[in-house]
N, C-alpha and C. Protein backbone atom coordinates (compact mmCIF):
# COMPACT_ATOMS: atom_id res chain seq x y z
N UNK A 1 -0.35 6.18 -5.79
CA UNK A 1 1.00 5.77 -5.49
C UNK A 1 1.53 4.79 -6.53
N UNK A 2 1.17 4.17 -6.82
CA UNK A 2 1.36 3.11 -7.82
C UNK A 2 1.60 4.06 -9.21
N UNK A 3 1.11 4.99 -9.47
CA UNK A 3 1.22 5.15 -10.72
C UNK A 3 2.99 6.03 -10.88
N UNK A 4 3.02 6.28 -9.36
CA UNK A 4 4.73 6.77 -8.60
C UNK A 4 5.55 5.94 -8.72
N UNK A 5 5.50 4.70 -9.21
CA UNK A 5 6.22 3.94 -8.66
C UNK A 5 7.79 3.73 -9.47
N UNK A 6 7.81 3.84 -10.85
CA UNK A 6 8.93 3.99 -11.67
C UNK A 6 9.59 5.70 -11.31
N UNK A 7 8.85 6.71 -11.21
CA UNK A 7 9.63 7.41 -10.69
C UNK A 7 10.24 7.41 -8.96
N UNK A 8 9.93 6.96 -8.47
CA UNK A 8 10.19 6.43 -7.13
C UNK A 8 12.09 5.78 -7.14
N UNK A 9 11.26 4.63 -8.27
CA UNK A 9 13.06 3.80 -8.42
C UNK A 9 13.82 4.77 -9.05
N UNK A 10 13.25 5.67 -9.66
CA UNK A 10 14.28 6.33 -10.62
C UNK A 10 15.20 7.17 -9.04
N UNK A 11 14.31 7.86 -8.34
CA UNK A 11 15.47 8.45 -7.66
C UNK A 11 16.20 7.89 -6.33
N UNK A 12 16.33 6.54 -6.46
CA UNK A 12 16.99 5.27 -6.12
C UNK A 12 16.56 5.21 -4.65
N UNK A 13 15.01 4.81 -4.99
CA UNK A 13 14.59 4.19 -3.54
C UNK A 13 13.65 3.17 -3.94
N UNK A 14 14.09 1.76 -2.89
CA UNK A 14 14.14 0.15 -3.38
C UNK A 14 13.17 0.46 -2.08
N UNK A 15 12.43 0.39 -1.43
CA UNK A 15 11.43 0.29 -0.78
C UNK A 15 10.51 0.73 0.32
N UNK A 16 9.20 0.63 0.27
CA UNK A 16 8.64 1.79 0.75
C UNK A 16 7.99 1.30 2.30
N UNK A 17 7.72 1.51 3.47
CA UNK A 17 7.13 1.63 4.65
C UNK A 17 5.96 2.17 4.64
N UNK A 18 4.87 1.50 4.76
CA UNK A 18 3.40 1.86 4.30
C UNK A 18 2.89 2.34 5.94
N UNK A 19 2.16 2.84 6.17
CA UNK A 19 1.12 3.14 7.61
C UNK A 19 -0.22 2.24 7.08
N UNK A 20 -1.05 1.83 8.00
CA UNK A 20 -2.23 0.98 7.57
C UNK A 20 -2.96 1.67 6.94
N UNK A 21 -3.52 0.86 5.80
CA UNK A 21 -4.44 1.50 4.54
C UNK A 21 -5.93 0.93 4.56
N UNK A 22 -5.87 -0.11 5.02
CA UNK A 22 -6.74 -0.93 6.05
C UNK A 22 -8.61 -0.31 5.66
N UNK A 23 -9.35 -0.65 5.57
CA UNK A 23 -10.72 -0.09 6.33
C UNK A 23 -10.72 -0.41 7.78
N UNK A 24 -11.10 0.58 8.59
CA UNK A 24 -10.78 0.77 10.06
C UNK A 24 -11.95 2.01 10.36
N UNK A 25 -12.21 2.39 11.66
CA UNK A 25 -13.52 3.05 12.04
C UNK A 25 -12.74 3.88 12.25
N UNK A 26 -11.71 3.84 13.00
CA UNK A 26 -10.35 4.88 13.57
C UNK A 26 -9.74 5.80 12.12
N UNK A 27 -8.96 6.87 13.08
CA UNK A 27 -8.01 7.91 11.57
C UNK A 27 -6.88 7.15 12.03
N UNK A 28 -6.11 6.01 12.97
CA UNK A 28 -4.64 6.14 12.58
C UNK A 28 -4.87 4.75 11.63
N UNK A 29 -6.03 4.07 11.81
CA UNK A 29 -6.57 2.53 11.21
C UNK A 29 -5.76 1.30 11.68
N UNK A 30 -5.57 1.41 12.43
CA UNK A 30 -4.78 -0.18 13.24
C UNK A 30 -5.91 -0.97 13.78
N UNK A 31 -6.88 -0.59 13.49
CA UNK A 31 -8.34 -1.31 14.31
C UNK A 31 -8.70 -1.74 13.11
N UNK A 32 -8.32 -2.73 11.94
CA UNK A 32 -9.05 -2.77 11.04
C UNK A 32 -10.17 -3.63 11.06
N UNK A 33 -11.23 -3.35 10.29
CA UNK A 33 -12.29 -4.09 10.13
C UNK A 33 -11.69 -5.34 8.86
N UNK A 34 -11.25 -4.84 8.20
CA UNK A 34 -10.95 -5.93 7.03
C UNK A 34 -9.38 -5.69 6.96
N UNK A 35 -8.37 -6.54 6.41
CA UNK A 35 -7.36 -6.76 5.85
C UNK A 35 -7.40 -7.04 4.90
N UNK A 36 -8.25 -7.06 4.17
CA UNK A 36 -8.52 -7.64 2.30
C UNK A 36 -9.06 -6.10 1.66
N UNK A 37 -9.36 -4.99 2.33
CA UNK A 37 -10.08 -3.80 1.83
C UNK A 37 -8.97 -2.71 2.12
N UNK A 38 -9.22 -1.85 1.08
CA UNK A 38 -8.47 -0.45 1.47
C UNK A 38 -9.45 0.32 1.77
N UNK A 39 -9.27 1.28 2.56
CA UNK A 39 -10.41 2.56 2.97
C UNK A 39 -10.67 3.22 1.94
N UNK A 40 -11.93 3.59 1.80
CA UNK A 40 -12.35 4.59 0.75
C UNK A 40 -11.73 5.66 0.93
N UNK A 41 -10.98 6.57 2.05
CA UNK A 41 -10.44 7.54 2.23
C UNK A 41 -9.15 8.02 1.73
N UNK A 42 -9.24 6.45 1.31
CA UNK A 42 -7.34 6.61 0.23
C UNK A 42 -7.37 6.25 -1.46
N UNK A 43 -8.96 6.14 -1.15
CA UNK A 43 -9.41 5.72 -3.08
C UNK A 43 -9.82 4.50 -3.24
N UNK A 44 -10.13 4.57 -4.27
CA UNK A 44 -11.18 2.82 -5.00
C UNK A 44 -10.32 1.63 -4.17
N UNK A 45 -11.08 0.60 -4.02
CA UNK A 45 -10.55 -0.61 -3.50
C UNK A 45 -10.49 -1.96 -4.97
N UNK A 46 -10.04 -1.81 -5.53
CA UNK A 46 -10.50 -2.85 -6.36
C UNK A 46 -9.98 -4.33 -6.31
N UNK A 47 -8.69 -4.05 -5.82
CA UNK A 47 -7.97 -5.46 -5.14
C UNK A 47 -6.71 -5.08 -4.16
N UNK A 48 -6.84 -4.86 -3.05
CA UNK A 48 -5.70 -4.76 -2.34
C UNK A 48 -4.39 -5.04 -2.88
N UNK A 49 -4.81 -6.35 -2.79
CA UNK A 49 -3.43 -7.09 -2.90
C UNK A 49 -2.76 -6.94 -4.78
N UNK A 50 -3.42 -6.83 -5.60
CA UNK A 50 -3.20 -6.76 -7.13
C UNK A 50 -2.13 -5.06 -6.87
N UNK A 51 -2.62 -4.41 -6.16
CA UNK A 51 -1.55 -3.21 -5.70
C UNK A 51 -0.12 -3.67 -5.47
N UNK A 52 0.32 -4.44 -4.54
CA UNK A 52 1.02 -5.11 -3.70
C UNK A 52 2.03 -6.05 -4.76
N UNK A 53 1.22 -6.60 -5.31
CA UNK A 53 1.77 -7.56 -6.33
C UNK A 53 2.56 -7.08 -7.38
N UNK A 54 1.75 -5.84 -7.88
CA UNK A 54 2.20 -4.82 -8.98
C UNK A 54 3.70 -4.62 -8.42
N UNK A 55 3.59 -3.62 -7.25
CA UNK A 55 4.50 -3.59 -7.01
C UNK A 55 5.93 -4.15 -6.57
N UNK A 56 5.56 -5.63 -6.40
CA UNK A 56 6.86 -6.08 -6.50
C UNK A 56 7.14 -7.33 -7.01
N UNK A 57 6.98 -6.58 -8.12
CA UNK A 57 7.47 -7.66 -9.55
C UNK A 57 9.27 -7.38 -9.22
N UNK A 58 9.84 -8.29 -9.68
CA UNK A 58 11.23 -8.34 -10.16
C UNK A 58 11.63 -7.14 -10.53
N UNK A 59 12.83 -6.60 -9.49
CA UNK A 59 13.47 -4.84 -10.28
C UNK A 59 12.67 -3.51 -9.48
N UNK A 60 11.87 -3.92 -8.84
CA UNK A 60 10.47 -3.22 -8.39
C UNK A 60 10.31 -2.91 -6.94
N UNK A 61 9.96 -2.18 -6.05
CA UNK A 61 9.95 -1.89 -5.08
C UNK A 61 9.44 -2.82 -3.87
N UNK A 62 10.39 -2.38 -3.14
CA UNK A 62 10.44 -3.75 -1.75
C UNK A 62 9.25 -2.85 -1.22
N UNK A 63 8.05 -3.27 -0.64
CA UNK A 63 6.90 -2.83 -0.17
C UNK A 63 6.58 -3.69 1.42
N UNK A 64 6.47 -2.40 2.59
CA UNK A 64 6.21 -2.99 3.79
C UNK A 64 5.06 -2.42 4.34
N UNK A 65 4.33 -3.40 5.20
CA UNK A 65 3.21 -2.19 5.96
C UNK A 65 2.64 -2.49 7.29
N UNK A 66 2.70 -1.09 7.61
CA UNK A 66 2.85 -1.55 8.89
C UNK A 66 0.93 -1.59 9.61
N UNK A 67 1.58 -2.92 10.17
CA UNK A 67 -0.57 -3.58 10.89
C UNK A 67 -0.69 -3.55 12.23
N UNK A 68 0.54 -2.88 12.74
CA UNK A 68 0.37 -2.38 14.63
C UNK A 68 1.09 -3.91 15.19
């Protein structure tokens, strides 16, 4: 998703509504075990939040997510 993200603004959408990305035992993941981890089921974890940040630099997409 991140690597979406300039084409995203290009077709003029300022921000995105996330579902939990979470590590969680569950498939909808609102039970998370961590809030600092992403599930392996959505790809590498290397910093949650360095995702998050990326994305909203100045000019850059308003980013929400939803934790139940």
């Amino acid at each position: 998703m991140i690597d979406k993200l300039d084409y995203l603004q290009d077709l003029g959408i300022n921000a995105l509504f996330m579902n939990p990305l979470n590590d969680a035992p569950s498939l909808h993941k609102y039970d998370a075990r961590s809030y600092h981890h992403i599930d392996v089921n959505f790809g590498p974890d290397p910093a949650g939040d360095e995702k998050i940040i990326a994305a909203e630099t100045p000019g850059s997409l308003h980013m929400e997510m939803d934790l139940g």
